[in-house]
Protein backbone atom coordinates (compact mmCIF):
# COMPACT_ATOMS: atom_id res chain seq x y z
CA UNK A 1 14.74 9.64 6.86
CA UNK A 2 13.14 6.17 6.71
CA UNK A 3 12.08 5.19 3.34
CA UNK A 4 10.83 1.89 2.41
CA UNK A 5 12.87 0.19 0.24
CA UNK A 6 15.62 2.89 0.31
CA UNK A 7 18.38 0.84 2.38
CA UNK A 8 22.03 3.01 3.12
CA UNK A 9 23.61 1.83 -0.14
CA UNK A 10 20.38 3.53 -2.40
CA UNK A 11 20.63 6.28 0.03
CA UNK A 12 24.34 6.89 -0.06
CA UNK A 13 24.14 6.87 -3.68
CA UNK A 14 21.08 9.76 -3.98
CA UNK A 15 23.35 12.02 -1.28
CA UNK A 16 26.34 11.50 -3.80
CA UNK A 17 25.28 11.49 -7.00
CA UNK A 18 22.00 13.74 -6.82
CA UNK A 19 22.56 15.70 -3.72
CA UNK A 20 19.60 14.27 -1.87
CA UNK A 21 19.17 14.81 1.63
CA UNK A 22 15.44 15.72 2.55
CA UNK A 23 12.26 14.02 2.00
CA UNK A 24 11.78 17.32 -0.48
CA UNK A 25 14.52 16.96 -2.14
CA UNK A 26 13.41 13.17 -2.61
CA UNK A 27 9.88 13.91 -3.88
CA UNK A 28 11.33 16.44 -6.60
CA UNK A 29 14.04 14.22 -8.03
CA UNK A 30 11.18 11.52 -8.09
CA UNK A 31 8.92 13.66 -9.67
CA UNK A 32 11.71 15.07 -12.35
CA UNK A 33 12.52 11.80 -13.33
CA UNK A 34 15.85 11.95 -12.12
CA UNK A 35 16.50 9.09 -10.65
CA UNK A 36 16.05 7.14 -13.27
CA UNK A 37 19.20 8.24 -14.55
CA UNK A 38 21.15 6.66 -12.07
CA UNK A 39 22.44 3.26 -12.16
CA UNK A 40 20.24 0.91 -10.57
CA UNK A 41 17.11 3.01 -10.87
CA UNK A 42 14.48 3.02 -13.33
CA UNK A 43 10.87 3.71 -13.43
CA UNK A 44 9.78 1.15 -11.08
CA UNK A 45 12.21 2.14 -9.04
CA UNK A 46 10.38 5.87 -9.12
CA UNK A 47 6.88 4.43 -8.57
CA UNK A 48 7.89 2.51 -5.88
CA UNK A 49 9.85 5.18 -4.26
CA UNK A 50 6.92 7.71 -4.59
CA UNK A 51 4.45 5.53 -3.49
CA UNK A 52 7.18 5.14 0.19
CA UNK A 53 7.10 8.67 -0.06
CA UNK A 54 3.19 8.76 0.45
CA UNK A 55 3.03 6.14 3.33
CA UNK A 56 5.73 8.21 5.04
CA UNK A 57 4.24 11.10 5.17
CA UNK A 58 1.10 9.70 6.15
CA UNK A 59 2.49 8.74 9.06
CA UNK A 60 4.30 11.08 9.81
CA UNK A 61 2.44 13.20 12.50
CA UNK A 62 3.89 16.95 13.77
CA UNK A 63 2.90 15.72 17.49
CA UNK A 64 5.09 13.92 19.84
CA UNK A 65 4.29 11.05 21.71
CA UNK A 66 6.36 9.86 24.54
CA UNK A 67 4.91 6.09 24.37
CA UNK A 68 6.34 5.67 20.81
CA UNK A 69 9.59 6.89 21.67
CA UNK A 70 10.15 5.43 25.07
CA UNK A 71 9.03 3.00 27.39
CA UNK A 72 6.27 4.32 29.86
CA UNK A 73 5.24 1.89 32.59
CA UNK A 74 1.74 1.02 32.02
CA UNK A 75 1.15 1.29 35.96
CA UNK A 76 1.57 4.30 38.07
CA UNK A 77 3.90 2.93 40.70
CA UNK A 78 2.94 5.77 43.58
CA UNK A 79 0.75 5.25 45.92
């Protein structure tokens, strides 16, 4: 999961502290208010984190495209 502004140390300490391991499980702490509670968190914290939330799954898209994930020649190379 790729969250801006959620680096491995904020992450680490969501999985520990709050269980957090999905983007679900993200959006309901956020929405509870819970991660407030934590050290280091506060209410900007939460708006920020919701408003990641929203560009990620805006671009998140259920199809798969091969050209984002690997490198395609841009030429067919038979002749």
């Amino acid at each position: 999961m790729e969250i801006r502004g959620l680096g491995a140390k904020k992450m680490k300490k969501l999985a520990d502290e709050l269980e957090i391991k999905t983007i679900s499980d993200l959006k309901d702490a956020v929405s509870t208010h819970r991660l407030r509670r934590l050290e280091g968190f506060g209410e900007k914290s939460e708006e920020n984190i919701a408003r990641a939330i929203e560009n990620y799954e805006k671009k998140a898209t259920p199809e798969f495209h091969l050209e984002k994930h690997f490198r395609l020649p841009k030429k067919s190379y038979l002749p």
